[in-house]
N, C-alpha and C. Protein backbone atom coordinates (compact mmCIF):
# COMPACT_ATOMS: atom_id res chain seq x y z
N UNK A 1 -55.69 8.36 -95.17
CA UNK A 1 -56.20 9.06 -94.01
C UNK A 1 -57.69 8.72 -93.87
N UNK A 2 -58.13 8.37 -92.73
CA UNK A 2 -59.65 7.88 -92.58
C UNK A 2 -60.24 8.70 -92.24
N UNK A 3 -61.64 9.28 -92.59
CA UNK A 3 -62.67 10.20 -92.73
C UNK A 3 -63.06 9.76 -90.85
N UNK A 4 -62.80 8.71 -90.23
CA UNK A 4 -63.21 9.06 -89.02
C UNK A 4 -62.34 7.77 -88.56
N UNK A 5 -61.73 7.28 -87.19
CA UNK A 5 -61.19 7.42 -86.28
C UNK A 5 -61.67 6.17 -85.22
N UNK A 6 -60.97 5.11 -84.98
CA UNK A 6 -61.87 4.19 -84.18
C UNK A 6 -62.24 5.37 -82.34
N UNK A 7 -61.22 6.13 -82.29
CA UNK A 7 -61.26 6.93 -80.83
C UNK A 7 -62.81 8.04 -81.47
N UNK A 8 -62.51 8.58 -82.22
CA UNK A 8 -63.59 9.45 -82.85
C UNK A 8 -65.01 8.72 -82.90
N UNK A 9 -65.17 7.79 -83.49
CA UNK A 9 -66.39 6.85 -83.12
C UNK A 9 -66.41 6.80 -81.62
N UNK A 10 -65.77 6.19 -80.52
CA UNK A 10 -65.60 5.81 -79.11
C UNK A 10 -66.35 7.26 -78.71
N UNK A 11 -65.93 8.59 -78.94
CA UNK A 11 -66.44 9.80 -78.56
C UNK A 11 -67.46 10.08 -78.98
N UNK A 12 -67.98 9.26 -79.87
CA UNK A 12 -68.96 9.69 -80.35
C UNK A 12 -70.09 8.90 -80.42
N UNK A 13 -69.89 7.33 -79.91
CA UNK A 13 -71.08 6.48 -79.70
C UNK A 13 -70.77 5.87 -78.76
N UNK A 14 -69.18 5.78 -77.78
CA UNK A 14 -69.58 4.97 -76.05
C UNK A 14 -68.60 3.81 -76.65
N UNK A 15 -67.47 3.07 -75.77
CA UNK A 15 -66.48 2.58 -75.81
C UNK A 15 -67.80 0.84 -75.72
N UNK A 16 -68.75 1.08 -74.97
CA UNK A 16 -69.76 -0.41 -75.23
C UNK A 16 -70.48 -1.14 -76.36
N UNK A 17 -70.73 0.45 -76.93
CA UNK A 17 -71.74 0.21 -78.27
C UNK A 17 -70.16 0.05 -79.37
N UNK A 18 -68.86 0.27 -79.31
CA UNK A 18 -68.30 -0.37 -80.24
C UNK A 18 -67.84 -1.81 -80.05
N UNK A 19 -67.69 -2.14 -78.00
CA UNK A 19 -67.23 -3.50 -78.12
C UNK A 19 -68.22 -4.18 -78.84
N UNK A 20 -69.57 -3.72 -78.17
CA UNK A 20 -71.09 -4.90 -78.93
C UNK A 20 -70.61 -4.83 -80.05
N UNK A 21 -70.97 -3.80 -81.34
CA UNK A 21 -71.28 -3.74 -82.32
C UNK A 21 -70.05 -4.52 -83.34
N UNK A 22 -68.84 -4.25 -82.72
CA UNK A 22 -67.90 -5.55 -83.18
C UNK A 22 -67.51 -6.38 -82.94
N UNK A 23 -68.35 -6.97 -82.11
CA UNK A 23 -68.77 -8.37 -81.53
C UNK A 23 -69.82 -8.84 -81.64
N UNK A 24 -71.01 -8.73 -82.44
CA UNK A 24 -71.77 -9.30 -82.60
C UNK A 24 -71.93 -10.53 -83.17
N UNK A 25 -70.80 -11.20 -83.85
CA UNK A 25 -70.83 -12.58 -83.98
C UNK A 25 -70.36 -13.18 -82.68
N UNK A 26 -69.44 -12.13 -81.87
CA UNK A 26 -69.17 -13.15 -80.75
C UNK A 26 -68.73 -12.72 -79.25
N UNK A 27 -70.57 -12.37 -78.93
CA UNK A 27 -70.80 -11.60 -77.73
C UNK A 27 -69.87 -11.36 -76.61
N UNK A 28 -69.31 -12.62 -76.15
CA UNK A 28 -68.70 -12.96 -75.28
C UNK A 28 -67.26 -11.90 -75.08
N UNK A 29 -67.32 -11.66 -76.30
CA UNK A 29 -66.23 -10.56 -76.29
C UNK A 29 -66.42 -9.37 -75.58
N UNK A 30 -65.01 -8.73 -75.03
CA UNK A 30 -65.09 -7.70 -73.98
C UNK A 30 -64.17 -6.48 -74.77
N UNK A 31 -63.52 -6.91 -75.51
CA UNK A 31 -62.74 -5.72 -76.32
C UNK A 31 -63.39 -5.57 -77.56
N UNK A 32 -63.12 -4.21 -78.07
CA UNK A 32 -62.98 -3.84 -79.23
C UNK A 32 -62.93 -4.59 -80.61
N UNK A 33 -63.29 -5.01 -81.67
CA UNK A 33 -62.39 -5.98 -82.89
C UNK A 33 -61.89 -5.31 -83.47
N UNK A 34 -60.80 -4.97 -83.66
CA UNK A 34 -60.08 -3.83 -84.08
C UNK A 34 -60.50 -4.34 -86.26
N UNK A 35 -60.42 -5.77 -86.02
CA UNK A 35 -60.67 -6.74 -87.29
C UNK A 35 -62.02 -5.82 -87.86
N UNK A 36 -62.67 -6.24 -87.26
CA UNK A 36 -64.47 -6.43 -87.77
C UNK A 36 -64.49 -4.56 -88.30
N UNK A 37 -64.37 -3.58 -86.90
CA UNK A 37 -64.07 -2.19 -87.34
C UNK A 37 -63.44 -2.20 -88.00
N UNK A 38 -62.14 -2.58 -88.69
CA UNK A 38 -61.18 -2.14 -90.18
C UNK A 38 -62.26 -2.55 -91.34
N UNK A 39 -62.82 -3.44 -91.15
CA UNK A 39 -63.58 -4.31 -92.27
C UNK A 39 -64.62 -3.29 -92.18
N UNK A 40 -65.39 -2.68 -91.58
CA UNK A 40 -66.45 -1.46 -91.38
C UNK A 40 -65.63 -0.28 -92.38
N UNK A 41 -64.49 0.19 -91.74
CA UNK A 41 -64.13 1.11 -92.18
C UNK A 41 -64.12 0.89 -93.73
N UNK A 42 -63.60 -0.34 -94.32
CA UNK A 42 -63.45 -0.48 -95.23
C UNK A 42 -64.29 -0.01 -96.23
N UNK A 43 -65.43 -0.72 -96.10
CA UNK A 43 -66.74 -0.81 -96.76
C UNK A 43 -67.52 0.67 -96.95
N UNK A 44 -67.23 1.31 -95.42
CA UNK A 44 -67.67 2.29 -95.67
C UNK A 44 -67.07 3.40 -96.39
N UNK A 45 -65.69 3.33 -95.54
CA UNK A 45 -65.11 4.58 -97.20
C UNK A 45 -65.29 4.20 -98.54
N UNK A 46 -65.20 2.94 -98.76
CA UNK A 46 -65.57 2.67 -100.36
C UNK A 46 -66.98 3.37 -100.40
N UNK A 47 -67.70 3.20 -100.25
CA UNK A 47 -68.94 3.67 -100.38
C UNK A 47 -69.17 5.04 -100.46
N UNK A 48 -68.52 5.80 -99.43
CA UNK A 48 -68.63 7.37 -99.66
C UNK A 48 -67.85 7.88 -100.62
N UNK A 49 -66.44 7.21 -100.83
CA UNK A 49 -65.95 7.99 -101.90
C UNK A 49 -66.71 7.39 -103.46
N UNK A 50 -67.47 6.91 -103.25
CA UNK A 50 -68.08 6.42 -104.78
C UNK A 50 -68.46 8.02 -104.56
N UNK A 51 -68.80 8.67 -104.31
CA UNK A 51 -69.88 10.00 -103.83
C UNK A 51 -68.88 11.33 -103.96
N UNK A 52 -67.90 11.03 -102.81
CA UNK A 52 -67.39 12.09 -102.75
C UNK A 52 -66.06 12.71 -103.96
N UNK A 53 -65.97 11.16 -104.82
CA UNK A 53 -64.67 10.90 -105.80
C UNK A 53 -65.29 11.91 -107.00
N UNK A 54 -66.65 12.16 -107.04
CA UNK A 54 -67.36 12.74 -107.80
C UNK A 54 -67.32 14.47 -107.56
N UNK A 55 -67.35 14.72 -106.66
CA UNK A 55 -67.25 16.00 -106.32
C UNK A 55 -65.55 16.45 -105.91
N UNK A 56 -64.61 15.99 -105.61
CA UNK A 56 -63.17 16.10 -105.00
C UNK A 56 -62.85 15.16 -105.87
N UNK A 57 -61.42 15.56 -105.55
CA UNK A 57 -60.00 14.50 -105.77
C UNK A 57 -59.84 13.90 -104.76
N UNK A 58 -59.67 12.56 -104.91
CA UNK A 58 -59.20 11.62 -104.48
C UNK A 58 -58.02 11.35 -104.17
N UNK A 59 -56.94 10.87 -102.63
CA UNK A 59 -57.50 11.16 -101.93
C UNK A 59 -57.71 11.98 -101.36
N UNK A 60 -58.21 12.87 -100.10
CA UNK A 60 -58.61 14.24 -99.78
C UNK A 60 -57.15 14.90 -99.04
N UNK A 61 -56.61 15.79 -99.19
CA UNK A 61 -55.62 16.37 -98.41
C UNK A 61 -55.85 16.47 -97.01
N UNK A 62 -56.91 16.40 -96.60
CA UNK A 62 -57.12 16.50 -95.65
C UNK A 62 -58.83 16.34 -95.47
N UNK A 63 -59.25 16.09 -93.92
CA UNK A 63 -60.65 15.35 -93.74
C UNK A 63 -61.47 16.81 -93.25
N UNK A 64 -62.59 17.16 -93.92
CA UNK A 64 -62.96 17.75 -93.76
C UNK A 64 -64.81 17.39 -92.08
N UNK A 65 -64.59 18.48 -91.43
CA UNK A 65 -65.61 18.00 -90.18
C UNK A 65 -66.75 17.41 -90.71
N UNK A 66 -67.23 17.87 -91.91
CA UNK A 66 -68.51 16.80 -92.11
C UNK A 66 -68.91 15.69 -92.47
N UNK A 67 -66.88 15.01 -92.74
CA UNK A 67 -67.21 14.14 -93.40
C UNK A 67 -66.93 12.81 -91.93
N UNK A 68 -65.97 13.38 -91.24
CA UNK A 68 -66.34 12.41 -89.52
C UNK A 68 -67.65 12.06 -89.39
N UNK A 69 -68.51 13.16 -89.04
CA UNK A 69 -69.75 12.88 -88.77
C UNK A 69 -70.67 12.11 -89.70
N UNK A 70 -71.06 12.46 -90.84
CA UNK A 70 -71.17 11.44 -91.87
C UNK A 70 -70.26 9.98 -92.48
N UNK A 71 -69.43 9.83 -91.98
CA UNK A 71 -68.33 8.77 -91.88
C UNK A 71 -68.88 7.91 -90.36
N UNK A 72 -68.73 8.79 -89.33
CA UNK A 72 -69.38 7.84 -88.48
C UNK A 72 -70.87 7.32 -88.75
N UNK A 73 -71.86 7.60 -89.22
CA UNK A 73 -72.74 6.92 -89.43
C UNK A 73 -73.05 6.20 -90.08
N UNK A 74 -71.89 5.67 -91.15
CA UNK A 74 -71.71 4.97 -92.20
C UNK A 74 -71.10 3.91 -91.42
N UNK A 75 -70.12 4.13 -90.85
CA UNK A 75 -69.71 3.28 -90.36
C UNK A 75 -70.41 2.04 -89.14
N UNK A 76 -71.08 2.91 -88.64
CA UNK A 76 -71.97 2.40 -87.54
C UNK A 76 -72.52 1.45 -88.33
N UNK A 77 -73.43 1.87 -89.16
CA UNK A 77 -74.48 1.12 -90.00
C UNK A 77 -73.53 -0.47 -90.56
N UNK A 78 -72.89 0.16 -90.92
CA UNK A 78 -71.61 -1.18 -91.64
C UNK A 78 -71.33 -2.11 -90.50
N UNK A 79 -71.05 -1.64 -89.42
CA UNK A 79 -70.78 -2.85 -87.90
C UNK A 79 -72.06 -3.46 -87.39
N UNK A 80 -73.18 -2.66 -87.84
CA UNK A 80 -74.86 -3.34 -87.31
C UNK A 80 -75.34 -3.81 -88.22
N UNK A 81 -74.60 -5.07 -88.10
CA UNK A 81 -75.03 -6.12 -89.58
C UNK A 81 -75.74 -7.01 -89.50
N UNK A 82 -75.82 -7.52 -87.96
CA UNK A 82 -77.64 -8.42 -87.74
C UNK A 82 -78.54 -7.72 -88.34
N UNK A 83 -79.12 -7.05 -87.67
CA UNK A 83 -80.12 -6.39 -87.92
C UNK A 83 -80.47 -4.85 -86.99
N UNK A 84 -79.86 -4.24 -88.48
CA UNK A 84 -79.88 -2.77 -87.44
C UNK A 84 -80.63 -2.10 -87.10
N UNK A 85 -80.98 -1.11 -85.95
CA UNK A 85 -81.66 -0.19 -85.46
C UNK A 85 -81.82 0.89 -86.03
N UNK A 86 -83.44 1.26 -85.89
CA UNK A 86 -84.20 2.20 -86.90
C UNK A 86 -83.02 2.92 -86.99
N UNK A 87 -82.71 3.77 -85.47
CA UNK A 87 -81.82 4.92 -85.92
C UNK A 87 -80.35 4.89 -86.66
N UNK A 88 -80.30 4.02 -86.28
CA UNK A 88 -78.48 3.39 -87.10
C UNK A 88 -79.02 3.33 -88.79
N UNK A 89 -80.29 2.67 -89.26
CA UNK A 89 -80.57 2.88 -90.48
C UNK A 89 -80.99 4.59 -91.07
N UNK A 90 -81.58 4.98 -90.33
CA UNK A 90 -81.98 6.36 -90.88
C UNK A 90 -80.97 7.22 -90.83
N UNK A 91 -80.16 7.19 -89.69
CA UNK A 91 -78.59 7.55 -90.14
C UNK A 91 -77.82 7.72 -90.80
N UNK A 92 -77.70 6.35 -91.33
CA UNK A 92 -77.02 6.25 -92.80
C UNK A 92 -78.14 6.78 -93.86
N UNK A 93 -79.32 6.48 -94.01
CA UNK A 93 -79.66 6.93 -95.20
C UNK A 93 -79.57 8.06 -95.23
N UNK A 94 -79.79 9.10 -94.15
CA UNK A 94 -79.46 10.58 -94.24
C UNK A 94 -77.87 10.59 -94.96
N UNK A 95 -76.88 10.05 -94.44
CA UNK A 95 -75.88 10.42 -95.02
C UNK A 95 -75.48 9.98 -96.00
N UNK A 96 -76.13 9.25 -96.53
CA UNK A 96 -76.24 8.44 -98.24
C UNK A 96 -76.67 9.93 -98.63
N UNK A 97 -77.91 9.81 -98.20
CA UNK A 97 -78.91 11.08 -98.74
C UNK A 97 -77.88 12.51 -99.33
N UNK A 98 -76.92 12.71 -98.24
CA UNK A 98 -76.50 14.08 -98.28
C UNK A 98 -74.88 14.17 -99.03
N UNK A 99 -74.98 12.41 -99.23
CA UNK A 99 -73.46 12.21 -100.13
C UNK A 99 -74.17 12.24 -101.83
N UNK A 100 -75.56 12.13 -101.98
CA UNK A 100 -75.92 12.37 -102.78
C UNK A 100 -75.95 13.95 -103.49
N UNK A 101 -76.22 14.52 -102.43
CA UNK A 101 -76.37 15.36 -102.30
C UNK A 101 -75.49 16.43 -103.19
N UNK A 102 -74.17 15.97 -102.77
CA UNK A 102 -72.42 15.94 -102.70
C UNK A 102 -72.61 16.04 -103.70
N UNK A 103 -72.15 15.15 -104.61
CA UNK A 103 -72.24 14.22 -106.12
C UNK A 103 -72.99 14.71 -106.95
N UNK A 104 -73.78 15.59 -106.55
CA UNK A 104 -74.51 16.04 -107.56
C UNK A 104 -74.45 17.96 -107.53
N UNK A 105 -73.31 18.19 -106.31
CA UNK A 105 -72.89 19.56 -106.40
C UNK A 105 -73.52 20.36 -105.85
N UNK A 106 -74.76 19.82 -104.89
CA UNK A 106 -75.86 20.69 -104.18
C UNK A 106 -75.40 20.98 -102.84
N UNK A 107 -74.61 20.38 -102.23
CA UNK A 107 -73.28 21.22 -100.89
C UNK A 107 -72.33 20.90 -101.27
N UNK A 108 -71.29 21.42 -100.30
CA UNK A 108 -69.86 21.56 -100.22
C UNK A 108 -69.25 20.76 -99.51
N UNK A 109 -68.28 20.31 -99.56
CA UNK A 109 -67.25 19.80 -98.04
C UNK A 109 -66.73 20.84 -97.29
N UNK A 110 -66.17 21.88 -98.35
CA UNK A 110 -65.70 22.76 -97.53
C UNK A 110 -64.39 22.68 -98.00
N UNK A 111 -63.58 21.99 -99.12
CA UNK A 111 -62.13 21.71 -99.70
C UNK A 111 -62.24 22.97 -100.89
N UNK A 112 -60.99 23.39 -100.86
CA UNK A 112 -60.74 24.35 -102.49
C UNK A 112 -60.29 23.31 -103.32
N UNK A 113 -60.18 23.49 -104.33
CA UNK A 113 -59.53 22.49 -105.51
C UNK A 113 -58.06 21.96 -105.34
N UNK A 114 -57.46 22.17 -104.20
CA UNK A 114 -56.23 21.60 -103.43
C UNK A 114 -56.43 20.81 -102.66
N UNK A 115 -57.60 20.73 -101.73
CA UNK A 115 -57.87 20.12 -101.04
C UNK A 115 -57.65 20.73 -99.93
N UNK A 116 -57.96 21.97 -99.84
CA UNK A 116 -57.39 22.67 -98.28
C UNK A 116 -59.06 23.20 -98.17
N UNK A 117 -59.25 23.41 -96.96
CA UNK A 117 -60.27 23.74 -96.44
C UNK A 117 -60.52 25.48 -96.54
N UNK A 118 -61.75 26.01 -97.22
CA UNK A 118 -62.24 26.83 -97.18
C UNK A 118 -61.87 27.81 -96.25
N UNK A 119 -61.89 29.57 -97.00
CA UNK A 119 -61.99 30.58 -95.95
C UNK A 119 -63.35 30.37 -95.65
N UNK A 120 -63.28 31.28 -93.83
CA UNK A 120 -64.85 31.49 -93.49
C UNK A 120 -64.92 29.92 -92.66
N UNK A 121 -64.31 29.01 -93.06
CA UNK A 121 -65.19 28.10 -92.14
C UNK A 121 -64.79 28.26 -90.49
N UNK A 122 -65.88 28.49 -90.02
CA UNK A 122 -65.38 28.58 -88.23
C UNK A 122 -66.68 27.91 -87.63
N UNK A 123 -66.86 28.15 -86.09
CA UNK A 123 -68.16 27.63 -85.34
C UNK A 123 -68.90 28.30 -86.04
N UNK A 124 -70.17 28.20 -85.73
CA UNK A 124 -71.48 29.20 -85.56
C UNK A 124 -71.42 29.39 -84.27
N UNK A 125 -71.69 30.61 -84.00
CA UNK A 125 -72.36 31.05 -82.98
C UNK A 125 -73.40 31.69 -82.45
N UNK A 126 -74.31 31.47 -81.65
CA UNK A 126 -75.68 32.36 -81.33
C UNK A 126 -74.78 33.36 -79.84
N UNK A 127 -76.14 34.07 -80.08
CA UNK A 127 -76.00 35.16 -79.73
C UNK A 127 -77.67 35.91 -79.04
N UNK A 128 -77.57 36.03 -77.96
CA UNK A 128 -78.70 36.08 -77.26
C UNK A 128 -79.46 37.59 -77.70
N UNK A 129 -78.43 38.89 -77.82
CA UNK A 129 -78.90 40.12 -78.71
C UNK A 129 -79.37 40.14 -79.52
């Protein structure tokens, strides 16, 4: 099960910035590389579960929301392989940063020792009162 989603990326960075970004060896392209993104994905879940294999079992019963969002920026970073943009780098290092974080037991995912997701987790909400 993948921590994030080629449609989940699309929602979350623009159906253009994935044709570019997996096409950057070969602009001319108008679709998607479904290739180049698997090879992203690849790299990048290896990488987080070095992190997250430390804190959880492997693999996760299920994907917990923070790890999409931190999954997508891993991933991003992994497809911007010319030479990536400040924010695509600081991105990932934040979520290096906070898989460190992980790994060393200083947050949560939000899994019980089954791998099911925590009571209590819901939105936040504000409240103008």
């Amino acid at each position: 099960m993948p921590y994030v989603t080629l449609q989940q990326m699309i929602d979350r960075f623009g159906e253009q910035e994935m044709i570019e970004l997996t096409n950057l060896h070969s602009p001319d392209n108008t679709a998607i590389n479904i290739a180049a993104f698997n090879a992203a994905v690849l790299d990048a879940e290896s990488e987080m579960n070095s992190y997250i294999g430390i804190a959880a079992s492997l693999p996760l019963a299920s994907v917990p929301v923070v790890l999409n969002g931190k999954g997508a920026d891993v991933i991003r970073y992994y497809l911007d392989t010319i030479d990536p943009r400040a924010d695509v780098r600081q991105r990932y290092e934040d979520a290096i940063a906070w898989l460190k974080m992980l790994a060393n037991g200083q947050v949560s995912i939000g899994l019980d020792g089954a791998g099911d997701s925590v009571a209590g987790g819901g939105l936040l909400r504000a409240s103008t009162n």
